[in-house]
N, C-alpha and C. Protein backbone atom coordinates (compact mmCIF):
# COMPACT_ATOMS: atom_id res chain seq x y z
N UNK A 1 4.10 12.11 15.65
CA UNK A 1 5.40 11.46 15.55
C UNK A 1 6.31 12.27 14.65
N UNK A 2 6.94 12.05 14.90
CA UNK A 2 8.59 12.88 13.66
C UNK A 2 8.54 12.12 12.40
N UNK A 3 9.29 12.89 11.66
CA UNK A 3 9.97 12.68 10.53
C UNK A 3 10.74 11.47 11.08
N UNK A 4 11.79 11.29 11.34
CA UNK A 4 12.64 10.15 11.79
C UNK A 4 12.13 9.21 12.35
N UNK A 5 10.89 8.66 13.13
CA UNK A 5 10.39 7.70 13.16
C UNK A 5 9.50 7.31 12.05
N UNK A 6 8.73 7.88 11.59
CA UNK A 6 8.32 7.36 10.20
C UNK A 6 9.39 6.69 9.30
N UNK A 7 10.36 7.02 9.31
CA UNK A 7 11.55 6.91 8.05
C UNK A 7 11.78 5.72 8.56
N UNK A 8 11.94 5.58 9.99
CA UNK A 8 12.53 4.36 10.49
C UNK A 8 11.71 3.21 10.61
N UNK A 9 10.21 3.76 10.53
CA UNK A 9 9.07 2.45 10.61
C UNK A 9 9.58 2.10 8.83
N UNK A 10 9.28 2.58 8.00
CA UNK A 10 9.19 2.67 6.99
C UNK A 10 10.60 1.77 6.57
N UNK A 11 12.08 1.91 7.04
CA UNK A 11 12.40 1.04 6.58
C UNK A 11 12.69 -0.11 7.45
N UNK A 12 12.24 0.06 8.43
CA UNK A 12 11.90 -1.69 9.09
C UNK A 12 10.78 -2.62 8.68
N UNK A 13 9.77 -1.70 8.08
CA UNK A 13 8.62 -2.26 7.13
C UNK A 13 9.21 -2.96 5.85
N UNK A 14 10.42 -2.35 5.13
CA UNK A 14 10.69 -2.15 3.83
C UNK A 14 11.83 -4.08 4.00
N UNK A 15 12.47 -4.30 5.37
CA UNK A 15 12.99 -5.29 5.65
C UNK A 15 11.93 -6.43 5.77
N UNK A 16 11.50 -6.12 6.69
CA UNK A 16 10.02 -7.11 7.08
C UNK A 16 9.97 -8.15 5.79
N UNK A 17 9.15 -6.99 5.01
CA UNK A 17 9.08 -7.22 3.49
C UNK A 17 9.90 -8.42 2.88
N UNK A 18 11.68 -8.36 2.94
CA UNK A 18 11.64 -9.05 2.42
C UNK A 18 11.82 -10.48 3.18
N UNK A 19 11.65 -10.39 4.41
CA UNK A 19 11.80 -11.78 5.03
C UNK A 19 10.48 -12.38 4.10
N UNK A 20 9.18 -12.14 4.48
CA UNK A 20 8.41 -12.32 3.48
C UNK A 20 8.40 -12.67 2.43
N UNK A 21 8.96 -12.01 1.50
CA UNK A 21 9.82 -12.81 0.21
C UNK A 21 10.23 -13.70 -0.10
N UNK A 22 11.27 -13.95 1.08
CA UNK A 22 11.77 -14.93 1.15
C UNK A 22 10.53 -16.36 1.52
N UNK A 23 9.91 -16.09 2.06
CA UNK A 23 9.15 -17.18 2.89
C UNK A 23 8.35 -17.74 1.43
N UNK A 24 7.45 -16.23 0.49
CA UNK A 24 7.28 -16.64 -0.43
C UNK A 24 8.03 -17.36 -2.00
N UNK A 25 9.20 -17.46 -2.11
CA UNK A 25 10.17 -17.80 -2.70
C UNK A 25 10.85 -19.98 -2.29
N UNK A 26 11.01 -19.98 -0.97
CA UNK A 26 10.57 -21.06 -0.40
C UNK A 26 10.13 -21.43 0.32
N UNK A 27 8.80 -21.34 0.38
CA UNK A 27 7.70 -21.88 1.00
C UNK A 27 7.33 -22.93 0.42
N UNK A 28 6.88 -23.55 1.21
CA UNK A 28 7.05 -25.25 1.37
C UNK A 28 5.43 -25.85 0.53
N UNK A 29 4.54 -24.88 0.85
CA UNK A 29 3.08 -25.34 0.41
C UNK A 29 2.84 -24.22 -0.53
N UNK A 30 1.89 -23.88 -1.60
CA UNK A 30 1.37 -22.95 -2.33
C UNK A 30 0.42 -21.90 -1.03
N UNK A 31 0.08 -22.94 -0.54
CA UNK A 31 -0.69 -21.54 1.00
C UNK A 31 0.43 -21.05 1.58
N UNK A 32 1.47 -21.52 1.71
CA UNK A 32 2.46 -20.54 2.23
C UNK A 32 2.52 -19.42 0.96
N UNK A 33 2.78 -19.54 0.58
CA UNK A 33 2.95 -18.80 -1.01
C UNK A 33 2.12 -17.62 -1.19
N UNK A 34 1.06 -17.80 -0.84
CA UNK A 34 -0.12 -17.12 -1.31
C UNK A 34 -0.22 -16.12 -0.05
N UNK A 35 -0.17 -16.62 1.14
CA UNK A 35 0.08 -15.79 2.26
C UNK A 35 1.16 -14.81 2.74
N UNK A 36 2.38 -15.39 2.34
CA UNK A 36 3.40 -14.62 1.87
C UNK A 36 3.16 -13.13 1.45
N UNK A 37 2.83 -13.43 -0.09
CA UNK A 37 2.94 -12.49 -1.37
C UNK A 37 1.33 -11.40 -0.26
N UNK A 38 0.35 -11.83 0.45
CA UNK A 38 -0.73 -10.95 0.56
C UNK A 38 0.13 -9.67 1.88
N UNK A 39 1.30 -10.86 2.57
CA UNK A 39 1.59 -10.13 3.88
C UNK A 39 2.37 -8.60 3.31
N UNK A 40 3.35 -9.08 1.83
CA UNK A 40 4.04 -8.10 1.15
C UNK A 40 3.13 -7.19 0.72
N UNK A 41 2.06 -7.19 0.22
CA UNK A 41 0.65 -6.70 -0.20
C UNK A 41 0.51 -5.66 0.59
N UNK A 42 0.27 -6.00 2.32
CA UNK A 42 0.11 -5.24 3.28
C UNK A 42 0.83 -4.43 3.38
N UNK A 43 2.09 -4.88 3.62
CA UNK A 43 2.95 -3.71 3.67
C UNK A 43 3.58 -2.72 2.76
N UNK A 44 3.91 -2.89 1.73
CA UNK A 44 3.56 -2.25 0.51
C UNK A 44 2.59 -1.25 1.07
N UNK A 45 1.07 -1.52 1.34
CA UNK A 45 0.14 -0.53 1.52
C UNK A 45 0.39 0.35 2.75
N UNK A 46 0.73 -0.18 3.65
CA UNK A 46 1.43 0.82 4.99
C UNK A 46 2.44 1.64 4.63
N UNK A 47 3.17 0.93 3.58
CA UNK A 47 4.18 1.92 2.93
C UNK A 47 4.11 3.08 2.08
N UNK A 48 2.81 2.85 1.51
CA UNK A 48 2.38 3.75 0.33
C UNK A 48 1.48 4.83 1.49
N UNK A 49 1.15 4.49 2.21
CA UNK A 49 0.32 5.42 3.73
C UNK A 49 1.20 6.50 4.42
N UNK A 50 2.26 5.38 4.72
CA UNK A 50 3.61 6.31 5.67
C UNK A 50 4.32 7.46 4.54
N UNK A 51 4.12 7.21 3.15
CA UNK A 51 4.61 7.99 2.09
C UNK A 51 3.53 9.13 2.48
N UNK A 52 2.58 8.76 2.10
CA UNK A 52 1.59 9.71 2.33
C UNK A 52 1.80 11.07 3.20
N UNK A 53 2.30 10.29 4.20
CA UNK A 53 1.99 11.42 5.98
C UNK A 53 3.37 11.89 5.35
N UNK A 54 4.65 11.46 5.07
CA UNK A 54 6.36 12.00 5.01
C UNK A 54 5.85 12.83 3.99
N UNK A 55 5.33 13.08 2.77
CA UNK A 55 5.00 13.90 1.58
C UNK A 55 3.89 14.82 1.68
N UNK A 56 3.22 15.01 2.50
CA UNK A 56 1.61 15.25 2.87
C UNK A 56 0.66 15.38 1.46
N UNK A 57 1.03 14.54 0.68
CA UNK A 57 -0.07 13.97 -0.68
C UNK A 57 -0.47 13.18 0.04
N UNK A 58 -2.13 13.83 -0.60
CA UNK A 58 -3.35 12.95 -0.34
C UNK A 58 -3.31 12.10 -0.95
N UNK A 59 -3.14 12.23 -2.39
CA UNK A 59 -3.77 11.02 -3.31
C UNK A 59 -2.51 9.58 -3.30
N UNK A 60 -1.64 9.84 -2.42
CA UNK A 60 -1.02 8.49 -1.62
C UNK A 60 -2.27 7.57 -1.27
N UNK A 61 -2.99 8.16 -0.89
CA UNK A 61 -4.33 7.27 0.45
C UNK A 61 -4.86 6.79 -0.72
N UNK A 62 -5.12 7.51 -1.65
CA UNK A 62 -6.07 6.70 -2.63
C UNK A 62 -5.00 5.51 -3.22
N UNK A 63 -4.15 5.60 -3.49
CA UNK A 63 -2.90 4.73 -4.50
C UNK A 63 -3.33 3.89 -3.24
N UNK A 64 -2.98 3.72 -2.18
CA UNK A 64 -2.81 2.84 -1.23
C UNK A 64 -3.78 2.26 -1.24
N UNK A 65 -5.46 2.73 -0.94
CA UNK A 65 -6.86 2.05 -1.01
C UNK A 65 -6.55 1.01 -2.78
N UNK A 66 -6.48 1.37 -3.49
CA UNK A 66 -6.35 0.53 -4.99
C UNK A 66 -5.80 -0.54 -4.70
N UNK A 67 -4.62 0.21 -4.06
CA UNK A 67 -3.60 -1.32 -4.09
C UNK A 67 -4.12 -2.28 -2.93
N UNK A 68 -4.70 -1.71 -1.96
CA UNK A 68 -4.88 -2.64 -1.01
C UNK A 68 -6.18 -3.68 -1.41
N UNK A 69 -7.12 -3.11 -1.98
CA UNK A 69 -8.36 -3.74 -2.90
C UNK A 69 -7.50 -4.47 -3.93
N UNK A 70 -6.50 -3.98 -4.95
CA UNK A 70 -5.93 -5.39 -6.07
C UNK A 70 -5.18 -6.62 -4.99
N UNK A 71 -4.80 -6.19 -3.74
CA UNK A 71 -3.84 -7.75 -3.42
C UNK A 71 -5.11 -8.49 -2.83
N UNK A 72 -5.90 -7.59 -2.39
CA UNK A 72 -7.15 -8.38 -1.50
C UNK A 72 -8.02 -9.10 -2.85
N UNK A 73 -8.09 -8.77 -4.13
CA UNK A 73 -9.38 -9.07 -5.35
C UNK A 73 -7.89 -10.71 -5.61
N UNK A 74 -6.50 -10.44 -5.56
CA UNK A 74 -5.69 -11.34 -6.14
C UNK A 74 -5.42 -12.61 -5.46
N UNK A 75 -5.47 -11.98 -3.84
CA UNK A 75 -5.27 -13.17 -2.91
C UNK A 75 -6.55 -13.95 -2.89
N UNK A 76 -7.90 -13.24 -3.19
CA UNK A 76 -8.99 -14.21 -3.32
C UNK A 76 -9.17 -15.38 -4.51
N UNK A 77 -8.64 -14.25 -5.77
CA UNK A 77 -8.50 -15.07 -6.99
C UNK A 77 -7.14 -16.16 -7.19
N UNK A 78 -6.35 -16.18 -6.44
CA UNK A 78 -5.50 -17.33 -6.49
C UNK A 78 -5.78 -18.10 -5.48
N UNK A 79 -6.41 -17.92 -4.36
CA UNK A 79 -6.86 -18.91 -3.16
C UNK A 79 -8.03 -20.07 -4.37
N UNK A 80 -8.75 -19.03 -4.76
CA UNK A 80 -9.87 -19.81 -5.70
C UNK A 80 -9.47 -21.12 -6.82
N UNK A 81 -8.70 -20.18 -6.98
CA UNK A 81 -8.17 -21.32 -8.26
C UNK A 81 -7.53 -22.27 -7.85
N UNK A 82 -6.27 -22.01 -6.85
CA UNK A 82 -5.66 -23.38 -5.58
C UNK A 82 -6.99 -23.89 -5.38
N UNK A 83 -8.49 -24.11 -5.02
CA UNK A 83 -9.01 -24.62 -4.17
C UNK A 83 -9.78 -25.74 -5.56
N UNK A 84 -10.22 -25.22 -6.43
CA UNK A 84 -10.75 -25.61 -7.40
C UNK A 84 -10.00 -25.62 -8.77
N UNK A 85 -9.04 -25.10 -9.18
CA UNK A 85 -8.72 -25.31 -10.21
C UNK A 85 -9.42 -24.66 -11.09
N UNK A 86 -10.15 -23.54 -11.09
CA UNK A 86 -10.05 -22.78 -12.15
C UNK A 86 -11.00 -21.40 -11.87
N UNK A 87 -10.97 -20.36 -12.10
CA UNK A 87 -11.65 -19.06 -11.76
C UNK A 87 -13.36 -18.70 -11.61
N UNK A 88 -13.78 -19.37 -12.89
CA UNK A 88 -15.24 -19.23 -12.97
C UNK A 88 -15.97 -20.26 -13.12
């Protein structure tokens, strides 16, 4: 693919995003909430990927693997605590 379609996934990703935001901002239930903030999570990480390929740095992939493991360790740890009320 080109340069110019990346740029252009990248900022239709970067919009996406904030509909998302929004959803998380007023969303009606805390599971909306929580689902929200993981979808921004995602993309964020597609974003930090597509940086990757536009820059050809590797260690993008790694930033991206971290981050995609902290929203995945955060969305578990706030699902947890919504479900029970408290972490451990």
């Amino acid at each position: 693919m080109s340069k110019i379609a990346f740029e252009a996934i990248s900022i239709f990703l970067a919009l996406l995003a904030f509909v998302s935001l929004y959803r998380a901002y007023k969303g009606p239930t805390p599971a909306d909430r929580v689902v929200a903030i993981n979808v921004i999570s995602t993309k964020v990480t597609v974003l930090i990927g597509l940086l990757a390929i536009l820059t050809n740095q590797d260690a993008f992939v790694d930033v991206a693997l971290i981050y995609a493991m902290m929203g995945f360790v955060t969305t578990v740890c706030v699902s947890k605590y919504m479900e029970k009320g408290k972490l451990f």
